[in-house]
N, C-alpha and C. Protein backbone atom coordinates (compact mmCIF):
# COMPACT_ATOMS: atom_id res chain seq x y z
N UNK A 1 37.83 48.39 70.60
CA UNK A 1 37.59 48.84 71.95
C UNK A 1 37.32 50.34 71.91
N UNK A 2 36.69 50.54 72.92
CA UNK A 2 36.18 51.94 72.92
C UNK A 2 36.05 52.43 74.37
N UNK A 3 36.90 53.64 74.93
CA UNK A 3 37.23 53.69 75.92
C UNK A 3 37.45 55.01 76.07
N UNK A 4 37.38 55.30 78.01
CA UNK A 4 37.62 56.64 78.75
C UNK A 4 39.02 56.14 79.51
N UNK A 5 39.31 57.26 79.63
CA UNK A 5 40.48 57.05 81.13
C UNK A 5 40.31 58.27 81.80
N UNK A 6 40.01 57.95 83.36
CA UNK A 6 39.65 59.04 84.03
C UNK A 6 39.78 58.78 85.43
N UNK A 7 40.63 59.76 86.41
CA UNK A 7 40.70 59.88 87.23
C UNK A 7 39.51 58.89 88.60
N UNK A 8 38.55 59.24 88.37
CA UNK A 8 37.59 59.30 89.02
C UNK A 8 36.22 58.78 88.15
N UNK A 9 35.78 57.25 88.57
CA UNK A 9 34.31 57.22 87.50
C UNK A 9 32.89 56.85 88.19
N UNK A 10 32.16 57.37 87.80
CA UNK A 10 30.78 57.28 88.69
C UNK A 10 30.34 56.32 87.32
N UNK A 11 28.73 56.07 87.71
CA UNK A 11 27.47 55.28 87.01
C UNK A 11 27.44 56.30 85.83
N UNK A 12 27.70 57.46 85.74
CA UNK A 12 27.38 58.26 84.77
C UNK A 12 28.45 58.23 83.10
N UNK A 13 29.79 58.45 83.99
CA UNK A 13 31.11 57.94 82.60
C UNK A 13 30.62 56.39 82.18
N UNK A 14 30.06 55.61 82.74
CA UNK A 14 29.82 53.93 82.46
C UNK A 14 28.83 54.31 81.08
N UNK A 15 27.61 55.04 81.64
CA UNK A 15 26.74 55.51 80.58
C UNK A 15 27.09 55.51 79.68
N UNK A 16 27.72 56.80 79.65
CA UNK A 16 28.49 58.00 78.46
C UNK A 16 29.25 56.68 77.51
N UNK A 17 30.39 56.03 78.26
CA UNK A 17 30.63 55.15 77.41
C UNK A 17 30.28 53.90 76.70
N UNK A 18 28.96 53.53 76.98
CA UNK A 18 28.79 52.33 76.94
C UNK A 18 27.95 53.08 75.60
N UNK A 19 27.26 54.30 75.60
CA UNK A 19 26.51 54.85 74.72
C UNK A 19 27.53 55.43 73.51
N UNK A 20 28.96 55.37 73.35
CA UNK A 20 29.22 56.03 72.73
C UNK A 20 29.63 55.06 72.03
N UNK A 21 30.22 53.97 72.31
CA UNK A 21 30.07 52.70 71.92
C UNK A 21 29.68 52.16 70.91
N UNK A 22 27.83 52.33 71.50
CA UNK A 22 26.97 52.27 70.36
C UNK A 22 26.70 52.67 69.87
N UNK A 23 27.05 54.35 69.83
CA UNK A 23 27.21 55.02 68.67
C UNK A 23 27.74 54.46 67.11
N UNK A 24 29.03 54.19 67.85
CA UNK A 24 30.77 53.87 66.75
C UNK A 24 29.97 52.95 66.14
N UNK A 25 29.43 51.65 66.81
CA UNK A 25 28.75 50.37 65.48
C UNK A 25 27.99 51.19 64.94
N UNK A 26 26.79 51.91 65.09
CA UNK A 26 25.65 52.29 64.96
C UNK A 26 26.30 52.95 63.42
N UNK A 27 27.13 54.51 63.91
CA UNK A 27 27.54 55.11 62.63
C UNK A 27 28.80 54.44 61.48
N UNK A 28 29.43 53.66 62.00
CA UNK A 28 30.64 53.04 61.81
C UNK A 28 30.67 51.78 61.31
N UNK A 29 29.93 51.20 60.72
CA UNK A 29 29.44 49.38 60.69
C UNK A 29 31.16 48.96 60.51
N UNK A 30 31.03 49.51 59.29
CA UNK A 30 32.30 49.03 58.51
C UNK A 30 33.64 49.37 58.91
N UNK A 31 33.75 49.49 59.94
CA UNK A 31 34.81 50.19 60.74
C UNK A 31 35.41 49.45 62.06
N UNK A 32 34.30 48.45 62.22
CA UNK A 32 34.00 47.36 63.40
C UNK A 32 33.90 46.50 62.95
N UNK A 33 35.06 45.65 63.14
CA UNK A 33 35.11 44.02 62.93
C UNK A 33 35.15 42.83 64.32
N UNK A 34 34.02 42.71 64.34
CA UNK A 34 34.00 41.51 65.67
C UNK A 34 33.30 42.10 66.77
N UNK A 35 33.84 41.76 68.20
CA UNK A 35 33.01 42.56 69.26
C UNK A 35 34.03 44.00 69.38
N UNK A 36 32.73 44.79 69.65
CA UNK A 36 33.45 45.84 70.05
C UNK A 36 33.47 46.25 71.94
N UNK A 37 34.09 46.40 72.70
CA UNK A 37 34.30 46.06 73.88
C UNK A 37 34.04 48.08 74.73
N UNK A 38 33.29 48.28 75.50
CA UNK A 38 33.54 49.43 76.21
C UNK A 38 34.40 49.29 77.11
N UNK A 39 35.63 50.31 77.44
CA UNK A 39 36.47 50.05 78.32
C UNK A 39 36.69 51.12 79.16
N UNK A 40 36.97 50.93 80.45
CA UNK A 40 37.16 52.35 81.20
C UNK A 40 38.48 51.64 82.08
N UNK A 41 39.36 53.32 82.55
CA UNK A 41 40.46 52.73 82.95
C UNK A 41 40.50 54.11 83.77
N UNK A 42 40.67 53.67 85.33
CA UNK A 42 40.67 54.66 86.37
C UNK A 42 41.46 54.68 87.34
N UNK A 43 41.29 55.15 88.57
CA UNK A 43 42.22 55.42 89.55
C UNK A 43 41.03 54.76 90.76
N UNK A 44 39.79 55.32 90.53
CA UNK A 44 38.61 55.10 91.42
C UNK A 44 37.45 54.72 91.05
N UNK A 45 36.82 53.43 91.29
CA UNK A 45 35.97 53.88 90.64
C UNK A 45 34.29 53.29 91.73
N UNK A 46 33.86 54.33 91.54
CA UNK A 46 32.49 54.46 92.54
C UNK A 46 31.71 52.95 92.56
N UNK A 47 31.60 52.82 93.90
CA UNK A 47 30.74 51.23 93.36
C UNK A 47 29.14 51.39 92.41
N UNK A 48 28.59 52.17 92.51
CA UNK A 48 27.50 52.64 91.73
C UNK A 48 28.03 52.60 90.05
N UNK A 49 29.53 52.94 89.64
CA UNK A 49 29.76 52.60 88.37
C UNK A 49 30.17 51.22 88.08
N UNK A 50 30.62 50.71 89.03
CA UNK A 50 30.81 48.68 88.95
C UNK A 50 29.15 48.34 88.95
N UNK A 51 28.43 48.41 89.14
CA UNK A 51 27.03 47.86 89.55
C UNK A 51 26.99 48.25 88.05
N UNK A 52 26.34 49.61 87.26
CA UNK A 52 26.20 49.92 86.05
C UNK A 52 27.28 49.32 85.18
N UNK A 53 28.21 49.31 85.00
CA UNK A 53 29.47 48.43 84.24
C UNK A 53 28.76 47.27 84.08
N UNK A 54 28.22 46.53 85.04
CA UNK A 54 28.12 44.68 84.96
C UNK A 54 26.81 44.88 84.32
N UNK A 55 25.73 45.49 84.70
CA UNK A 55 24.54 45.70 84.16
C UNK A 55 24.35 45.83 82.61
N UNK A 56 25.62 47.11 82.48
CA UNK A 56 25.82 47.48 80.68
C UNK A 56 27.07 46.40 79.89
N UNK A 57 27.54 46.02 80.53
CA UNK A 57 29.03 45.22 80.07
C UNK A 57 29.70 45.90 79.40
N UNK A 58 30.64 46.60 80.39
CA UNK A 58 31.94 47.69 80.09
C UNK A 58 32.55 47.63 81.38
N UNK A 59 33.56 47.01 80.36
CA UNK A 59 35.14 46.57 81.16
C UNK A 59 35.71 47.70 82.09
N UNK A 60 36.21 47.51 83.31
CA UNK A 60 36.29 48.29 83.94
C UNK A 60 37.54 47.99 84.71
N UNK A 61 39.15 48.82 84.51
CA UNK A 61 40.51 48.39 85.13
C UNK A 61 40.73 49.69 86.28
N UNK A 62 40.53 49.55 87.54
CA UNK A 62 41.20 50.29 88.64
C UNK A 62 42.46 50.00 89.02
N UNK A 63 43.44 51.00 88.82
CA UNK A 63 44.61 50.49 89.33
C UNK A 63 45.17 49.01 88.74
N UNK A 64 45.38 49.20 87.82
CA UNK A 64 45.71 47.25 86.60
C UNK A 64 45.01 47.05 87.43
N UNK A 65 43.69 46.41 88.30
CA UNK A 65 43.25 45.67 88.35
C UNK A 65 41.99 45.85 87.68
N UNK A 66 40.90 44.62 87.22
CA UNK A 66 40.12 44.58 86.81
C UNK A 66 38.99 44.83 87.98
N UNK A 67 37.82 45.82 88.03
CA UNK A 67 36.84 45.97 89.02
C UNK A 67 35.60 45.16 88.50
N UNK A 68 35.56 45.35 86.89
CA UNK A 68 34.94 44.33 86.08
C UNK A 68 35.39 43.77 84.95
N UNK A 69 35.74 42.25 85.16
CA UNK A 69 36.51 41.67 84.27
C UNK A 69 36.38 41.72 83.01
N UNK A 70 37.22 41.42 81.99
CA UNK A 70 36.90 41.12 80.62
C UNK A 70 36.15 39.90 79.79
N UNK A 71 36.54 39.13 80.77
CA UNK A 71 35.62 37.83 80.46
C UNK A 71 34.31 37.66 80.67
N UNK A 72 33.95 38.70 82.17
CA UNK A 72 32.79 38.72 82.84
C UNK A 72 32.04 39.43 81.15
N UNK A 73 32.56 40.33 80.99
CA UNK A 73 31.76 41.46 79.86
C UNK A 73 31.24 40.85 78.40
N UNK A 74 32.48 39.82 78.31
CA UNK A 74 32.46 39.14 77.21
C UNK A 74 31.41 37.28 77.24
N UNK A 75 31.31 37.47 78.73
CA UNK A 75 30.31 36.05 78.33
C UNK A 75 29.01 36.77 79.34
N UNK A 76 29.03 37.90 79.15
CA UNK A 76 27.65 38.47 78.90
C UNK A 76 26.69 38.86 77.84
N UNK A 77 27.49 39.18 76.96
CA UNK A 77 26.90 39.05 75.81
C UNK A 77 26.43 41.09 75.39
N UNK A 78 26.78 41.23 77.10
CA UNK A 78 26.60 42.93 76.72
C UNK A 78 27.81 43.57 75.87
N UNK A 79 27.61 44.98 76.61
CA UNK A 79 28.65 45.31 75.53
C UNK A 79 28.83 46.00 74.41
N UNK A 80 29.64 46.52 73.77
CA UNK A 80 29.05 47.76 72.66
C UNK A 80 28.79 46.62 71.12
């Protein structure tokens, strides 16, 4: 898993992480075994970053709750 925690997340932290993500496989092969999952964990998070989350598939927990599920991310096939 590969993840932010942040107060506050727009469409833009979804980016950042979903790209950094694919960084870690990209530079990292051997370092990553299985799926690797983007995760963000907030207080708020902008509906413009739930819309981008489902689009990119990166898990997304407001308040323990899920804004975008893990399962949703994972039988998307998106994802880092």
């Amino acid at each position: 898993m590969v993840g932010e925690a942040k107060v506050r997340v727009g469409s833009e932290v979804v980016k950042d992480v979903y790209y950094r993500a694919q960084e870690v496989r990209r530079r990292y092969p051997d370092k990553v075994s299985g799926r690797l999952v983007p995760a963000i964990y907030t207080m708020a998070a902008d509906p413009s970053a739930v819309d981008k989350a489902r689009e990119l598939g990166v898990w997304i927990v407001e308040n323990n709750k899920e804004k975008v599920a893990l399962e949703e991310v994972l039988r998307t096939g998106q994802g880092g």
